[in-house]
PDB file of N, CA and C in Angstrom:
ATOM      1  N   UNK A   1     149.780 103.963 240.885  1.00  0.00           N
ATOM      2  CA  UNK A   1     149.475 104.515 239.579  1.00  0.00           C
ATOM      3  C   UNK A   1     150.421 105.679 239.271  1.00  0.00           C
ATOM      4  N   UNK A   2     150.728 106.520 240.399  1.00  0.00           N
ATOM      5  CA  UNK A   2     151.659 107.391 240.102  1.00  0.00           C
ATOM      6  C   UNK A   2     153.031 107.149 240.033  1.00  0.00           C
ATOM      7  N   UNK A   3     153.218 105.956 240.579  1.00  0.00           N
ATOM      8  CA  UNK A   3     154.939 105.853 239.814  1.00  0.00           C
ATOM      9  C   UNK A   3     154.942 105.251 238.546  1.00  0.00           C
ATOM     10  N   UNK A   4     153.753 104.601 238.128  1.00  0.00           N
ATOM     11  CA  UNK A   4     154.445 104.042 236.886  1.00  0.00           C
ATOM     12  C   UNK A   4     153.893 105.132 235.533  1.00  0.00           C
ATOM     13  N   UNK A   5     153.126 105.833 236.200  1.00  0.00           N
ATOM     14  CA  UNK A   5     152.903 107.556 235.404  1.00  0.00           C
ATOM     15  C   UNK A   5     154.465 108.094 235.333  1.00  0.00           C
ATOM     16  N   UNK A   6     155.417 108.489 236.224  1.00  0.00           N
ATOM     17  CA  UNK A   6     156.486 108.604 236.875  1.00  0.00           C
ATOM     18  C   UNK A   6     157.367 107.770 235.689  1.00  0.00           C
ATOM     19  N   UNK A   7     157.285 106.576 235.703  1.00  0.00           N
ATOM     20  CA  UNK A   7     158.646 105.915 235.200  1.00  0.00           C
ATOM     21  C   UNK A   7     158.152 106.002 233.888  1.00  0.00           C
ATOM     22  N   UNK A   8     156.950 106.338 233.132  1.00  0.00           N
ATOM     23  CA  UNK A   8     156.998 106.050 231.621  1.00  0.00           C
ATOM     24  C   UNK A   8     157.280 107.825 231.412  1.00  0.00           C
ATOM     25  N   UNK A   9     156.906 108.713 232.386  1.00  0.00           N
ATOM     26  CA  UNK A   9     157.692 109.783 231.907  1.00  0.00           C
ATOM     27  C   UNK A   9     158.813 109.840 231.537  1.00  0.00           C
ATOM     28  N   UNK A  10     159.836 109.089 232.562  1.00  0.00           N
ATOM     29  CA  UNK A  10     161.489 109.059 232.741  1.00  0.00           C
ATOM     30  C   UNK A  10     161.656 108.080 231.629  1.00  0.00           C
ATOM     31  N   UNK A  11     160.945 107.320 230.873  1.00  0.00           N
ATOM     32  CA  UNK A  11     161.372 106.350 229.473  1.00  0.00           C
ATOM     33  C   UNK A  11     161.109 107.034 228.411  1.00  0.00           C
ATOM     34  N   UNK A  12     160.215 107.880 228.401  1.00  0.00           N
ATOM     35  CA  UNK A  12     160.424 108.812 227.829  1.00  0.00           C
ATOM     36  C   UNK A  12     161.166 110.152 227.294  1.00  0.00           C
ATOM     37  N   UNK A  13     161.567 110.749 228.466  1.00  0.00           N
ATOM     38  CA  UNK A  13     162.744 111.277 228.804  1.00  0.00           C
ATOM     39  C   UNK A  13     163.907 110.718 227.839  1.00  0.00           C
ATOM     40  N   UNK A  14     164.503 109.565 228.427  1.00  0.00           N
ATOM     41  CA  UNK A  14     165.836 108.670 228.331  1.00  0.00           C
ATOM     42  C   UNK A  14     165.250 108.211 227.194  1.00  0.00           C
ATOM     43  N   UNK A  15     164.555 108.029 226.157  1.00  0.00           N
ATOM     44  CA  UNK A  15     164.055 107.618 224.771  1.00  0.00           C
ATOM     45  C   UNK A  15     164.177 108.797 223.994  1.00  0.00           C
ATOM     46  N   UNK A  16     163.950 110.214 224.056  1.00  0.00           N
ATOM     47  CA  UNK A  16     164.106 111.373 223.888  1.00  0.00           C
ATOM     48  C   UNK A  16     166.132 111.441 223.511  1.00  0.00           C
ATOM     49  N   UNK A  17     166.249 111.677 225.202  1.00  0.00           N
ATOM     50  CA  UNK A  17     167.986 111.466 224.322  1.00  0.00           C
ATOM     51  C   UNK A  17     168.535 110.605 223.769  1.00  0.00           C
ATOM     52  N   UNK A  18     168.312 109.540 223.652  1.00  0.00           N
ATOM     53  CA  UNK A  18     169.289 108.768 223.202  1.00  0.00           C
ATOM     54  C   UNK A  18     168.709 108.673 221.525  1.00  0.00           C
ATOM     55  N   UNK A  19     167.798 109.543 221.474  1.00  0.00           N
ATOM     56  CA  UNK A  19     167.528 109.235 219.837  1.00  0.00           C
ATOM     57  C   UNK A  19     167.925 110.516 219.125  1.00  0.00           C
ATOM     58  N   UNK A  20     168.191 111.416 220.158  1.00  0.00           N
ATOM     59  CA  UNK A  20     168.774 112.589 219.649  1.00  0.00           C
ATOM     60  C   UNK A  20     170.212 112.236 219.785  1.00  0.00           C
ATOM     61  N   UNK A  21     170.814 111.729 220.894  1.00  0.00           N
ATOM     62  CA  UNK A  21     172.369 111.309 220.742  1.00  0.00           C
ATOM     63  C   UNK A  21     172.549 110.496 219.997  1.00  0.00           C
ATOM     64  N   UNK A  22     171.542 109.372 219.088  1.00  0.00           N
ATOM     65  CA  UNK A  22     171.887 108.843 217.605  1.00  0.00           C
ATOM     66  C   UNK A  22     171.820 109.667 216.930  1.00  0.00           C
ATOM     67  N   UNK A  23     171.094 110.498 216.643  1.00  0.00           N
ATOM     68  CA  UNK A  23     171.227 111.432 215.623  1.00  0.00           C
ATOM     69  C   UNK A  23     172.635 112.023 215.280  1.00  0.00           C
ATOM     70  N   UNK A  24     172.880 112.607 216.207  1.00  0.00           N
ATOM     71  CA  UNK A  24     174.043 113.705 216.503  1.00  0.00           C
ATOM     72  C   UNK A  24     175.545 112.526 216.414  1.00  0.00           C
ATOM     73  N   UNK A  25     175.586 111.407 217.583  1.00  0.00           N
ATOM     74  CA  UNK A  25     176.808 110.536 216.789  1.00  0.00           C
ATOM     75  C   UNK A  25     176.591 108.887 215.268  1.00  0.00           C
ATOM     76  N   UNK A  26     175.411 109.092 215.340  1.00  0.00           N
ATOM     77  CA  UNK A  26     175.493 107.887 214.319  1.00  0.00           C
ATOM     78  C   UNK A  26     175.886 108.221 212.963  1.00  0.00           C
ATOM     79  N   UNK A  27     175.960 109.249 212.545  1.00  0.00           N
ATOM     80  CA  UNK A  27     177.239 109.642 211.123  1.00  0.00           C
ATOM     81  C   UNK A  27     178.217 108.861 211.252  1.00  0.00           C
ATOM     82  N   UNK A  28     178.786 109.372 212.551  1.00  0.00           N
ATOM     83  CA  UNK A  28     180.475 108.984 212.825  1.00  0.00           C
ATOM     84  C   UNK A  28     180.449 107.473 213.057  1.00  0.00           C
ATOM     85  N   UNK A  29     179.361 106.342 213.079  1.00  0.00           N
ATOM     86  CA  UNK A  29     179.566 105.149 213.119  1.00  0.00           C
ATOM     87  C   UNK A  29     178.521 104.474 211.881  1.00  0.00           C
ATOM     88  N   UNK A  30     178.732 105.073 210.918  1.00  0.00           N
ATOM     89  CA  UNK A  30     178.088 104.807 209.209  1.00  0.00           C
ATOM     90  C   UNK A  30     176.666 104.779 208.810  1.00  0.00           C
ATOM     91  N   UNK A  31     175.756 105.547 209.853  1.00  0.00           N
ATOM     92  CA  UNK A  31     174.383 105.895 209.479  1.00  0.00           C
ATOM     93  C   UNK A  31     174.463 107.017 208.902  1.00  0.00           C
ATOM     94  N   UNK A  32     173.803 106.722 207.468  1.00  0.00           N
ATOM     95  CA  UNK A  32     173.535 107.811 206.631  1.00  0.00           C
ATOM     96  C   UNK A  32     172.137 108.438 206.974  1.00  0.00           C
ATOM     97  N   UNK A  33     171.625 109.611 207.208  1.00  0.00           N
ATOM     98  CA  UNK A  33     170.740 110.210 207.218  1.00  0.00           C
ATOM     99  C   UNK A  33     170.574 111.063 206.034  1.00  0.00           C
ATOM    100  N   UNK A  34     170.705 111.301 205.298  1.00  0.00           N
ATOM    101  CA  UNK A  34     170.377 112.483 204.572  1.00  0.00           C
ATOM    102  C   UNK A  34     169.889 111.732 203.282  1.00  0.00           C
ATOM    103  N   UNK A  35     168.936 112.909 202.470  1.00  0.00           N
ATOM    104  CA  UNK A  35     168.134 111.889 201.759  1.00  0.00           C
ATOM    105  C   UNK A  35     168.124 111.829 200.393  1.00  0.00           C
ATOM    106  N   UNK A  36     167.810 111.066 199.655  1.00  0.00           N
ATOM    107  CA  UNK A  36     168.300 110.775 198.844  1.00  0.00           C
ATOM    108  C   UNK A  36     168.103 111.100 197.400  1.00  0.00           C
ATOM    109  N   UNK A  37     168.992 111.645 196.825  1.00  0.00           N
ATOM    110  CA  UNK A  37     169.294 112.367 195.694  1.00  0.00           C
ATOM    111  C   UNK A  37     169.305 112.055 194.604  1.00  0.00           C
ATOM    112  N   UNK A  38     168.605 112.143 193.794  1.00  0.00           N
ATOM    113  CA  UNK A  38     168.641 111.783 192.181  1.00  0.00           C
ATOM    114  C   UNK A  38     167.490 112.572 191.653  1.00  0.00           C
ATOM    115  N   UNK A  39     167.563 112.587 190.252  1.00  0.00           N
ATOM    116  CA  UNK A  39     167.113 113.982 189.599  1.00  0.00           C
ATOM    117  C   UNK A  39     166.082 112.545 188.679  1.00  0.00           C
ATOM    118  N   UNK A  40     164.999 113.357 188.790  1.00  0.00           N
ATOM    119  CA  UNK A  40     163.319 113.167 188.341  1.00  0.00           C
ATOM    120  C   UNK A  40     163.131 113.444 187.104  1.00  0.00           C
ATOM    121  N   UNK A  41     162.779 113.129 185.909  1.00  0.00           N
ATOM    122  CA  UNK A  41     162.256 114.129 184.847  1.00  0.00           C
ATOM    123  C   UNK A  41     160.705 112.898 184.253  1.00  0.00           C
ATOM    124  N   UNK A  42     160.198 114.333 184.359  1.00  0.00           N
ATOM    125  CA  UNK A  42     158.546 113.493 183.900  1.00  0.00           C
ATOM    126  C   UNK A  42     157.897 114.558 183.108  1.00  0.00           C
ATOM    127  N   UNK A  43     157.515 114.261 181.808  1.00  0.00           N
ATOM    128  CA  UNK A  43     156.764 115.313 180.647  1.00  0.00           C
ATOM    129  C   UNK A  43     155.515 115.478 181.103  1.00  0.00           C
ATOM    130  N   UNK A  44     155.107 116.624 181.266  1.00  0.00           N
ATOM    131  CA  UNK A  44     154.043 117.072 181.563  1.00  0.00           C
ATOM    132  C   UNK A  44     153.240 117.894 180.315  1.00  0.00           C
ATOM    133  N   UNK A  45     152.175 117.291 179.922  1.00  0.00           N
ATOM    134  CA  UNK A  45     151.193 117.581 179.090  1.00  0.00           C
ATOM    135  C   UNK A  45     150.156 119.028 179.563  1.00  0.00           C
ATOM    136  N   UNK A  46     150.357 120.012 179.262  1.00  0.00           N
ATOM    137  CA  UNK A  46     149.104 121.202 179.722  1.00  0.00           C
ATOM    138  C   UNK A  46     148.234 121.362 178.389  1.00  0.00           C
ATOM    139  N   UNK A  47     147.043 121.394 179.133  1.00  0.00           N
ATOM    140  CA  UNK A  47     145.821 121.601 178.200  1.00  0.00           C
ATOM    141  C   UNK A  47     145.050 122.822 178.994  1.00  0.00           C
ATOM    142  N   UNK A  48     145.247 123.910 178.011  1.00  0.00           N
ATOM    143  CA  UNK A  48     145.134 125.306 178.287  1.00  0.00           C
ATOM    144  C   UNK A  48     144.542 126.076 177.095  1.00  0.00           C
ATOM    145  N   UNK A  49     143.270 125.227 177.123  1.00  0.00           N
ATOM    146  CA  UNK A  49     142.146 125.517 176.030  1.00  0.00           C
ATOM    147  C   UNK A  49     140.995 126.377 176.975  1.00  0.00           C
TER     148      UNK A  49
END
């Protein structure tokens, strides 16, 4: 029971970096992260009776 306590730590671990080392190089191989931009406009009615 304790090694496989043990090995889902260490997949965890190694799941940890490698999603931070996508982060950090997947720009440089055409993953866009950043989000996405366009401008909203919606009329808003106040009733301030």
């Amino acid at each position: 029971m304790l090694r496989l306590f043990k090995f889902l730590i260490y997949l965890a671990v190694i799941g940890f970096i490698g999603l931070a080392g996508y982060a950090y190089v997947g720009p440089f191989f055409g993953a866009d992260f950043s989000a996405p931009s366009e401008e909203t406009r919606v009329p808003v009615t106040l009733d301030a009776d």
